[in-house]
PDB file of N, CA and C in Angstrom:
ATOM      1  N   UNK A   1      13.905   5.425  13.601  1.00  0.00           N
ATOM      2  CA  UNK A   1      12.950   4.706  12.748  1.00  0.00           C
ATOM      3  C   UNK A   1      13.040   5.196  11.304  1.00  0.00           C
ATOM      4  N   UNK A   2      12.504   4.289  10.355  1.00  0.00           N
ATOM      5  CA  UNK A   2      12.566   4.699   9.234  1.00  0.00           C
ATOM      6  C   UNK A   2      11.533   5.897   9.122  1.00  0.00           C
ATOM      7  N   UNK A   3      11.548   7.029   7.610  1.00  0.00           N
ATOM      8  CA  UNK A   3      10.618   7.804   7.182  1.00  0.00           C
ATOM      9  C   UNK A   3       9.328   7.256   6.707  1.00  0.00           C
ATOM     10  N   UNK A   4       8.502   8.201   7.308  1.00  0.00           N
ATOM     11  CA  UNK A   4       6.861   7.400   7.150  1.00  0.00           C
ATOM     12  C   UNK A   4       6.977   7.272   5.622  1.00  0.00           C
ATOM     13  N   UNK A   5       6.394   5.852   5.073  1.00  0.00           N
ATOM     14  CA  UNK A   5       6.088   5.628   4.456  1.00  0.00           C
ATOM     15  C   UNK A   5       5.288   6.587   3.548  1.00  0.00           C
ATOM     16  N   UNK A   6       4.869   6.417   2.130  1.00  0.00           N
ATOM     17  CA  UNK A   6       3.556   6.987   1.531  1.00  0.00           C
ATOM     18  C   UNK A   6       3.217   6.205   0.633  1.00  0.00           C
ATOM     19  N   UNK A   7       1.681   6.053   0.879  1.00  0.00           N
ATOM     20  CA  UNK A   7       0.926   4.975   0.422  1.00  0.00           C
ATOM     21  C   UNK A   7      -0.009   5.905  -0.869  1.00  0.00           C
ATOM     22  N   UNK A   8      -0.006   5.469  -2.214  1.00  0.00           N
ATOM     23  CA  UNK A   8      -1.254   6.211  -3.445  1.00  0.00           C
ATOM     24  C   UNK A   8      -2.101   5.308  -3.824  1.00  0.00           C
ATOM     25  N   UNK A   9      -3.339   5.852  -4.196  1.00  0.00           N
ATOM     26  CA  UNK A   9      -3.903   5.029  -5.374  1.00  0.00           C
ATOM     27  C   UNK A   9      -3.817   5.754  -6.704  1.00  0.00           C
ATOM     28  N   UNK A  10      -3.932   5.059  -7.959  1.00  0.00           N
ATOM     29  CA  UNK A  10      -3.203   5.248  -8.748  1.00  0.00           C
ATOM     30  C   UNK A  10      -4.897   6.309  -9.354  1.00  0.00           C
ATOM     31  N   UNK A  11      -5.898   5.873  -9.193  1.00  0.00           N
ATOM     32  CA  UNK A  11      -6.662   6.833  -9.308  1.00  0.00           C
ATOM     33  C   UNK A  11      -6.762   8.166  -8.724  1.00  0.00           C
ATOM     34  N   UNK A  12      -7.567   9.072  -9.080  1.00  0.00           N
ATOM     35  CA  UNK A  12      -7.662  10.568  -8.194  1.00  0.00           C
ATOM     36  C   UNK A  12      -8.621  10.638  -7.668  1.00  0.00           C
ATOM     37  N   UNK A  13      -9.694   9.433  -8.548  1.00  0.00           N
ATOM     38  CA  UNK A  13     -11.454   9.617  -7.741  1.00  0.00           C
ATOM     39  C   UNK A  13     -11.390   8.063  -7.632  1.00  0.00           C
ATOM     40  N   UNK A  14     -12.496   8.372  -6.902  1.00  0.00           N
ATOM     41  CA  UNK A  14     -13.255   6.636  -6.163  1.00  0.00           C
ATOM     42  C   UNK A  14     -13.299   5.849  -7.356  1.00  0.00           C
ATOM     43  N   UNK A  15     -12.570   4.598  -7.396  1.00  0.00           N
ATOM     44  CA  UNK A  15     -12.912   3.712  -8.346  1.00  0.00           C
ATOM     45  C   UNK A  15     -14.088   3.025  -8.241  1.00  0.00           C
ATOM     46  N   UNK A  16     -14.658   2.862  -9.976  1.00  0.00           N
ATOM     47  CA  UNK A  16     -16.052   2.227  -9.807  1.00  0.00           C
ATOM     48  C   UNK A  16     -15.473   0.323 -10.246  1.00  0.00           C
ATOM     49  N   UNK A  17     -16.645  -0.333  -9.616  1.00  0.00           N
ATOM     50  CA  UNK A  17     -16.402  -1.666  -9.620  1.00  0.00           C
ATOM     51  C   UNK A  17     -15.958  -1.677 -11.262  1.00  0.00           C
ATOM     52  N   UNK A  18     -14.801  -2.659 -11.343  1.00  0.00           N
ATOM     53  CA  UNK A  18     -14.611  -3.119 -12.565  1.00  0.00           C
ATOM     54  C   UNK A  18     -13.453  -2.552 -13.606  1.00  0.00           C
ATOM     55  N   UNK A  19     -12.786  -0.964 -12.494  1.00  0.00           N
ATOM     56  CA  UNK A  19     -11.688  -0.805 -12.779  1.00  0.00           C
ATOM     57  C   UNK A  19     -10.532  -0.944 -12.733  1.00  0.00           C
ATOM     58  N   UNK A  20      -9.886  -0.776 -13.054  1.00  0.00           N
ATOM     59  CA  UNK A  20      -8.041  -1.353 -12.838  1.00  0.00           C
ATOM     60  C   UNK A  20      -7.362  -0.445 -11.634  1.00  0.00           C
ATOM     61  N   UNK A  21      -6.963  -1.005 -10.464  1.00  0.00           N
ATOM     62  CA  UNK A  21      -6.042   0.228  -9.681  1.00  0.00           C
ATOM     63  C   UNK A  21      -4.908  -0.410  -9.312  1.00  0.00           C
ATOM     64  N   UNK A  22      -3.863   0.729  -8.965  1.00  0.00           N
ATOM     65  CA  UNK A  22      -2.478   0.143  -8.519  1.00  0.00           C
ATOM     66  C   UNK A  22      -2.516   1.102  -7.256  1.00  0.00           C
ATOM     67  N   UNK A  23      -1.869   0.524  -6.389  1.00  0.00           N
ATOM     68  CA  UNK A  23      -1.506   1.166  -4.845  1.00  0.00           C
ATOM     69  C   UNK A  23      -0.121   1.023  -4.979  1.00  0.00           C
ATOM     70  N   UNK A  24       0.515   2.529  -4.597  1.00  0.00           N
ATOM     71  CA  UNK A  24       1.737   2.543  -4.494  1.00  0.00           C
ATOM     72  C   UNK A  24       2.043   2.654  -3.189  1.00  0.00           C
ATOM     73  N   UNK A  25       3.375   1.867  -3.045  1.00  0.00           N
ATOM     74  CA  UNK A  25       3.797   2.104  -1.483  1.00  0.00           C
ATOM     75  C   UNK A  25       5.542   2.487  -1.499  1.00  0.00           C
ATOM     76  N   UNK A  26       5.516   3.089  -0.689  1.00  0.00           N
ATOM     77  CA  UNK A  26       7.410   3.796  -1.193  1.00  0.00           C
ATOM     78  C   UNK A  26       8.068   4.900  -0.222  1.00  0.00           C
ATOM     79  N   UNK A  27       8.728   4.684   0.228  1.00  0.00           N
ATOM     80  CA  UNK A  27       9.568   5.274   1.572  1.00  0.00           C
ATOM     81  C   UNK A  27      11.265   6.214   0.992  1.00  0.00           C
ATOM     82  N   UNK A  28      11.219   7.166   1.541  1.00  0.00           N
ATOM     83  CA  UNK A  28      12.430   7.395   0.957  1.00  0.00           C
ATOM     84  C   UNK A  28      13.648   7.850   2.345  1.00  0.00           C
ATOM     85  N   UNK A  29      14.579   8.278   2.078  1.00  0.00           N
ATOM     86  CA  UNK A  29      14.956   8.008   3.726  1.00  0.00           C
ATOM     87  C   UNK A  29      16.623   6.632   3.662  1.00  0.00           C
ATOM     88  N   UNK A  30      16.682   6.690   4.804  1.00  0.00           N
ATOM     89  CA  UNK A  30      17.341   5.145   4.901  1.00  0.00           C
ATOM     90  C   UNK A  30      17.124   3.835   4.760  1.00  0.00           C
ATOM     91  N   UNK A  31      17.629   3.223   4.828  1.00  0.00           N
ATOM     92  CA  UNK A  31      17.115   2.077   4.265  1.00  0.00           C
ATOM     93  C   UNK A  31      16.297   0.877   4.744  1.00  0.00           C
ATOM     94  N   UNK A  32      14.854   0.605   4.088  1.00  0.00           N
ATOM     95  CA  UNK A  32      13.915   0.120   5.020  1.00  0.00           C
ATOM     96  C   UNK A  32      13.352  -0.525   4.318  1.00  0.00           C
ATOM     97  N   UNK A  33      12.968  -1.937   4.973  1.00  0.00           N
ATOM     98  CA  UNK A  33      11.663  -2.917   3.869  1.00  0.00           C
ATOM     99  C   UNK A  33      10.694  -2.419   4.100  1.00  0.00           C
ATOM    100  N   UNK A  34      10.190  -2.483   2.614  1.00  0.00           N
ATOM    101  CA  UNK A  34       8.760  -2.012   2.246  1.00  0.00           C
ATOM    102  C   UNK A  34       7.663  -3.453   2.265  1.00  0.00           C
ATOM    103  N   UNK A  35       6.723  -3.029   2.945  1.00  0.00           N
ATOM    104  CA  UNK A  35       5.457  -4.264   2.900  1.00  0.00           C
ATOM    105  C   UNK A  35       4.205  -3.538   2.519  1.00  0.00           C
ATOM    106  N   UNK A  36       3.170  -4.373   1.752  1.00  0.00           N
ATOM    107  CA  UNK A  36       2.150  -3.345   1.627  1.00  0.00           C
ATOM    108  C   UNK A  36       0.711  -4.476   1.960  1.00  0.00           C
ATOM    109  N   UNK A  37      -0.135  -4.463   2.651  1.00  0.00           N
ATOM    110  CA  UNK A  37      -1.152  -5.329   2.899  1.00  0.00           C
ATOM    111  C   UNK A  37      -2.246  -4.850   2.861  1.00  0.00           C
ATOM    112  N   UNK A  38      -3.537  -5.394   2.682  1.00  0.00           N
ATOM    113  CA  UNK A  38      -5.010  -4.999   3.087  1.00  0.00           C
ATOM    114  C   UNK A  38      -4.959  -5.850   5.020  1.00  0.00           C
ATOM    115  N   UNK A  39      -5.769  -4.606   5.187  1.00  0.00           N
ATOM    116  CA  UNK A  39      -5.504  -4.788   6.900  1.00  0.00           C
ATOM    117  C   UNK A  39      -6.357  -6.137   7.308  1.00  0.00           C
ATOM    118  N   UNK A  40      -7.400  -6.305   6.902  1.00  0.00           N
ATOM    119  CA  UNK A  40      -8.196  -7.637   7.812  1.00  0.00           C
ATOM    120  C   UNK A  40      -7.170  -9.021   6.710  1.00  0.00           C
ATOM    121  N   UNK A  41      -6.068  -8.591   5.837  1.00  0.00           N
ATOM    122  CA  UNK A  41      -5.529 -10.276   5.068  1.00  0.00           C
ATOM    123  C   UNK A  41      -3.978 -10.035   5.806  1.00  0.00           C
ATOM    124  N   UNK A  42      -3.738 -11.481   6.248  1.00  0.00           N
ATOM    125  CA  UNK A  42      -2.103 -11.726   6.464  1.00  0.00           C
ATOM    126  C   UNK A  42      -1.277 -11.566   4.767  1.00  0.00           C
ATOM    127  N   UNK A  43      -1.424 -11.925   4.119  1.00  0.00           N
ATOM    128  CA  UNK A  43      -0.608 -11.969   2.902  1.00  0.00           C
ATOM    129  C   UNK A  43       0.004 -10.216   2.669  1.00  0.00           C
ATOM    130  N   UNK A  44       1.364 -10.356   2.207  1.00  0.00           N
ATOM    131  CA  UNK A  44       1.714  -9.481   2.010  1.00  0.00           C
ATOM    132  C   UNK A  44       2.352  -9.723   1.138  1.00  0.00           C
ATOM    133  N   UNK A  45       2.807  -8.023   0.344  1.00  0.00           N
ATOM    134  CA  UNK A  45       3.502  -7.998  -0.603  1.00  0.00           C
ATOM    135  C   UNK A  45       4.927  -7.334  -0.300  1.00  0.00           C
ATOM    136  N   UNK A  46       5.887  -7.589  -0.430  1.00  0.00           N
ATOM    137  CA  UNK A  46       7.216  -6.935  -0.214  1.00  0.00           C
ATOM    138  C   UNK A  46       8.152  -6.854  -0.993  1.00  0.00           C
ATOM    139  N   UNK A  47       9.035  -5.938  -0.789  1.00  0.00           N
ATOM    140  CA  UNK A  47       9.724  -5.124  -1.679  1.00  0.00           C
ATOM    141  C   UNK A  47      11.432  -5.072  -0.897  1.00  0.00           C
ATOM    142  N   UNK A  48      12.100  -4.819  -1.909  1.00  0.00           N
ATOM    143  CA  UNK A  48      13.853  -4.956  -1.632  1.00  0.00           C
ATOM    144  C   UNK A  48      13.793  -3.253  -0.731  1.00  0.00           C
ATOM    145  N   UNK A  49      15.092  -3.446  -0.120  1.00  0.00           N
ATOM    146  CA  UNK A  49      14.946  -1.924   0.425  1.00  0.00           C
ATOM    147  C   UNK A  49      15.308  -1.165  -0.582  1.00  0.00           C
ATOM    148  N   UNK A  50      14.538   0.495   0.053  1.00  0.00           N
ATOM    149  CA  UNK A  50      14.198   1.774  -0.793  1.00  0.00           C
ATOM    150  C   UNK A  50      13.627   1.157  -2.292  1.00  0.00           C
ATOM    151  N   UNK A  51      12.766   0.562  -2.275  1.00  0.00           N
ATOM    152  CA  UNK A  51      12.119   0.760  -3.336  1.00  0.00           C
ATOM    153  C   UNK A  51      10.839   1.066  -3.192  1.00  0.00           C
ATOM    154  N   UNK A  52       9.764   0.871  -4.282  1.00  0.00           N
ATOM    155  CA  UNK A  52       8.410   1.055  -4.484  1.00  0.00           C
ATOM    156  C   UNK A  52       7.827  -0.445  -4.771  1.00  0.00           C
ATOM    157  N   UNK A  53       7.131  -0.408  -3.631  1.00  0.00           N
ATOM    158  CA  UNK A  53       6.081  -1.907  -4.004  1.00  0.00           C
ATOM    159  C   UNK A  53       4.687  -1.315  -4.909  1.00  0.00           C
ATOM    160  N   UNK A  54       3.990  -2.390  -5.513  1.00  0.00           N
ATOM    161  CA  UNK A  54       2.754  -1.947  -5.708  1.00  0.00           C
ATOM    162  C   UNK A  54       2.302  -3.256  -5.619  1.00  0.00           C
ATOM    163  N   UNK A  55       0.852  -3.004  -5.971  1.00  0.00           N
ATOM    164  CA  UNK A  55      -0.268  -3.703  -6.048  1.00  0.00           C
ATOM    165  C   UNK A  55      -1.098  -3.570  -7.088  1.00  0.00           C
ATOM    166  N   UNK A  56      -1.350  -4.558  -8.048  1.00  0.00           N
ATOM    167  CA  UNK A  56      -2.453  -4.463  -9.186  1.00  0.00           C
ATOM    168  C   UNK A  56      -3.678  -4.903  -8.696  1.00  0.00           C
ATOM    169  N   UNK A  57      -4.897  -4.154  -8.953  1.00  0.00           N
ATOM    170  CA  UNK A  57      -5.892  -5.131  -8.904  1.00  0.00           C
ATOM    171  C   UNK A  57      -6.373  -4.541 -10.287  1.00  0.00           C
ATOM    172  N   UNK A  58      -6.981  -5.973 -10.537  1.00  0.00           N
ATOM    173  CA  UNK A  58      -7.460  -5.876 -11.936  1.00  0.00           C
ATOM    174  C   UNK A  58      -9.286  -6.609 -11.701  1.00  0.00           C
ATOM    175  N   UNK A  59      -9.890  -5.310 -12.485  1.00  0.00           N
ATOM    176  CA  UNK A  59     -11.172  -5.305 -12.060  1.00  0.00           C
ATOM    177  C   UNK A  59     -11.668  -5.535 -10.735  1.00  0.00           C
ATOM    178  N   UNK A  60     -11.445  -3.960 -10.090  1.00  0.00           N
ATOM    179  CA  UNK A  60     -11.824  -3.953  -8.616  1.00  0.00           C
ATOM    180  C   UNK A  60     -13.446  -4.349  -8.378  1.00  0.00           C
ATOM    181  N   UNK A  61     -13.750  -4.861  -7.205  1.00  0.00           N
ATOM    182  CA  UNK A  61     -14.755  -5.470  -6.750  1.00  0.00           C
ATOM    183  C   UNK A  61     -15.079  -4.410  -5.507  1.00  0.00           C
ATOM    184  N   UNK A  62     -16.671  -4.367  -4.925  1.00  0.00           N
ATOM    185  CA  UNK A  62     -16.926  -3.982  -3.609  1.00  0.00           C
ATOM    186  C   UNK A  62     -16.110  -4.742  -2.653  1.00  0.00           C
ATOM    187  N   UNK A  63     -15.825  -6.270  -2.764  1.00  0.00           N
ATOM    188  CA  UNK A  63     -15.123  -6.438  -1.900  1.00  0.00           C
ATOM    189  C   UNK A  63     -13.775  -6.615  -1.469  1.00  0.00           C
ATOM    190  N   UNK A  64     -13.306  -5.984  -2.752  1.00  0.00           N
ATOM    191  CA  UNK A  64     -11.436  -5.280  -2.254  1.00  0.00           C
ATOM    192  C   UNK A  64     -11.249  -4.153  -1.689  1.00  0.00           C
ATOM    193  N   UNK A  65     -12.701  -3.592  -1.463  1.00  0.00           N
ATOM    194  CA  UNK A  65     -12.850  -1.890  -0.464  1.00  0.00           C
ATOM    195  C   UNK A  65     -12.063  -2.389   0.428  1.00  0.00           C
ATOM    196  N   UNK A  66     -11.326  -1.668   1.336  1.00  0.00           N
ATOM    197  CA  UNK A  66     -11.155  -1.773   2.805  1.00  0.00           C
ATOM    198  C   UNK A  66      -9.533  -0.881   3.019  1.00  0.00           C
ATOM    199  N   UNK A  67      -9.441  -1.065   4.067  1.00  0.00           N
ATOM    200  CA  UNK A  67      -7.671  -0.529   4.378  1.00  0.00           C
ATOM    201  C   UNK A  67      -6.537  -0.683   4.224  1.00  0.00           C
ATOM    202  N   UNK A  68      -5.838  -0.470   3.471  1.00  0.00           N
ATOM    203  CA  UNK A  68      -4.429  -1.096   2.754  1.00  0.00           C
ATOM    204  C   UNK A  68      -3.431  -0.683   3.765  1.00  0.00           C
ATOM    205  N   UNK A  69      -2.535  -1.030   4.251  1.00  0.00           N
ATOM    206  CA  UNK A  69      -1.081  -0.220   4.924  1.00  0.00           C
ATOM    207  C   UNK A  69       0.193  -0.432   4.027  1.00  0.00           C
ATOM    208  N   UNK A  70       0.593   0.300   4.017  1.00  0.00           N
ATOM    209  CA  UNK A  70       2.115   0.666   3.711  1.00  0.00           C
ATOM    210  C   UNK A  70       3.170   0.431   4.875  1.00  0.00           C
ATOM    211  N   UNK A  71       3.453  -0.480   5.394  1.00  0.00           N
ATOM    212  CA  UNK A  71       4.871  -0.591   6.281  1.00  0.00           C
ATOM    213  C   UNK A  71       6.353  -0.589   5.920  1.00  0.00           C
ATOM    214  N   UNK A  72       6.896   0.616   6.818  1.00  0.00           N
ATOM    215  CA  UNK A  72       8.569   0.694   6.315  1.00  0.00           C
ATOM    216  C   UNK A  72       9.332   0.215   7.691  1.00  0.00           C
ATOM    217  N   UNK A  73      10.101  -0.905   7.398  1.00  0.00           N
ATOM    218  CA  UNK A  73      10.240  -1.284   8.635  1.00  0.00           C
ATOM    219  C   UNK A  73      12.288  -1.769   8.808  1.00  0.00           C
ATOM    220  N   UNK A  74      12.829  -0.880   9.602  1.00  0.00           N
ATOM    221  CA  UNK A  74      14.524  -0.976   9.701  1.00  0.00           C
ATOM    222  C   UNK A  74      14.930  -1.499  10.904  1.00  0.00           C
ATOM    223  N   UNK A  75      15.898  -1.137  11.530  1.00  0.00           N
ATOM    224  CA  UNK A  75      16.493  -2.131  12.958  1.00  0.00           C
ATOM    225  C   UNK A  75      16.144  -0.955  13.506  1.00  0.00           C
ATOM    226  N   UNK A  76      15.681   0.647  13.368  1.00  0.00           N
ATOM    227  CA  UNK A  76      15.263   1.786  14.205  1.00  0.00           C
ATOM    228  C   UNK A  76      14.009   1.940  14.602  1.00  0.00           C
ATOM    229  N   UNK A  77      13.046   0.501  14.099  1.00  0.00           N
ATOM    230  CA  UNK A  77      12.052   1.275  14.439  1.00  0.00           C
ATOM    231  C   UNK A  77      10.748   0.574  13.057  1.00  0.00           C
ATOM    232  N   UNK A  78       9.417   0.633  13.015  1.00  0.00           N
ATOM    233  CA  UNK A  78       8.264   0.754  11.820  1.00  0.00           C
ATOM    234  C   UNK A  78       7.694   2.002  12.149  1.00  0.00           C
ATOM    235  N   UNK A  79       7.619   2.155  10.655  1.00  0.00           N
ATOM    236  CA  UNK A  79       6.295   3.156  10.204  1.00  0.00           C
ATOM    237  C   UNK A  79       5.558   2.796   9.794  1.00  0.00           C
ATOM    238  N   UNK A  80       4.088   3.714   9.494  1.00  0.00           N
ATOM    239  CA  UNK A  80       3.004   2.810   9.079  1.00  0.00           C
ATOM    240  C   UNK A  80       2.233   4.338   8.621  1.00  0.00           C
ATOM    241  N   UNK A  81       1.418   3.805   6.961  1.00  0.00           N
ATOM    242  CA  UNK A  81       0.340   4.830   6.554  1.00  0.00           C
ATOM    243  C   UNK A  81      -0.744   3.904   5.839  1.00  0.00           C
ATOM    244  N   UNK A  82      -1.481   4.186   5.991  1.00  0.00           N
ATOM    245  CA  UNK A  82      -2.875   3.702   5.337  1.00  0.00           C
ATOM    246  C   UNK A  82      -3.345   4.321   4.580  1.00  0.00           C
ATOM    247  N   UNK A  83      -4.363   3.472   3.788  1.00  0.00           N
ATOM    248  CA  UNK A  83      -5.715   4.111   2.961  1.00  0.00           C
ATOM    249  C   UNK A  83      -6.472   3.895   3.008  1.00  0.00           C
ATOM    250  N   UNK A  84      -7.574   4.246   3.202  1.00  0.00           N
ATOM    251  CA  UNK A  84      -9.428   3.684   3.050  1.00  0.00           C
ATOM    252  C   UNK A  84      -9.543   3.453   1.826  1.00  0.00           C
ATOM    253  N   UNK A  85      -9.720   2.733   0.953  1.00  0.00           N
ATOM    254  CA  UNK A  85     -10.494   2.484  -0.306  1.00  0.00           C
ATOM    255  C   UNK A  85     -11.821   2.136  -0.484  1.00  0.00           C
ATOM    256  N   UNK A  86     -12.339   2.702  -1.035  1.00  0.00           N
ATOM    257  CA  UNK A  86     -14.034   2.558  -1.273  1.00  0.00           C
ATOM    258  C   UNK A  86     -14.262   2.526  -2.676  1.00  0.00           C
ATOM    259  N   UNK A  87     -15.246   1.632  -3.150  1.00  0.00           N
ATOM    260  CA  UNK A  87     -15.657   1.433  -4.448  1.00  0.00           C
ATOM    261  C   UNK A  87     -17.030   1.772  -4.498  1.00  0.00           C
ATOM    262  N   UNK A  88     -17.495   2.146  -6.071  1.00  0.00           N
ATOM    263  CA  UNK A  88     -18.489   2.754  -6.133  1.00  0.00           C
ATOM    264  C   UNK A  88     -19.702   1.647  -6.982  1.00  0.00           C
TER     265      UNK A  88
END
């Protein structure tokens, strides 16, 4: 399988409603598509292999809180890491 993924937010503390964040998602390792989603939405975002996907949100809301995943996914196998995001 590919190397677990690692998923950031581009902040260090809890974002308050109305700020800007980026979620990084990025695998290093062999070579693997990168996907990055909020867990309760089908839409995803994806990325060429070994790279870094992200995600902008611009002026976060209470209701973009929730669980993001990072999936790295090859012919060996998926990985998978998450984040809780919470807004203040």
């Amino acid at each position: 399988p590919p190397n677990i993924p690692k998923i950031q937010l581009s902040h260090t503390e809890e974002p308050k409603e109305g700020d800007n964040i980026s979620i990084f998602c990025s695998s290093s390792g062999g070579p693997a598509q990168l996907k990055l989603y909020r867990q309760s939405q089908s839409a995803a975002i994806e990325g060429p292999n070994n790279s870094t996907v992200l995600l902008n949100i611009s002026s976060i809301q209470i209701a973009d809180a929730g669980i993001y995943i990072c999936e790295a996914k090859n012919d060996f196998g998926t990985e998978r890491s998450t984040i809780n995001i919470t807004v203040k």
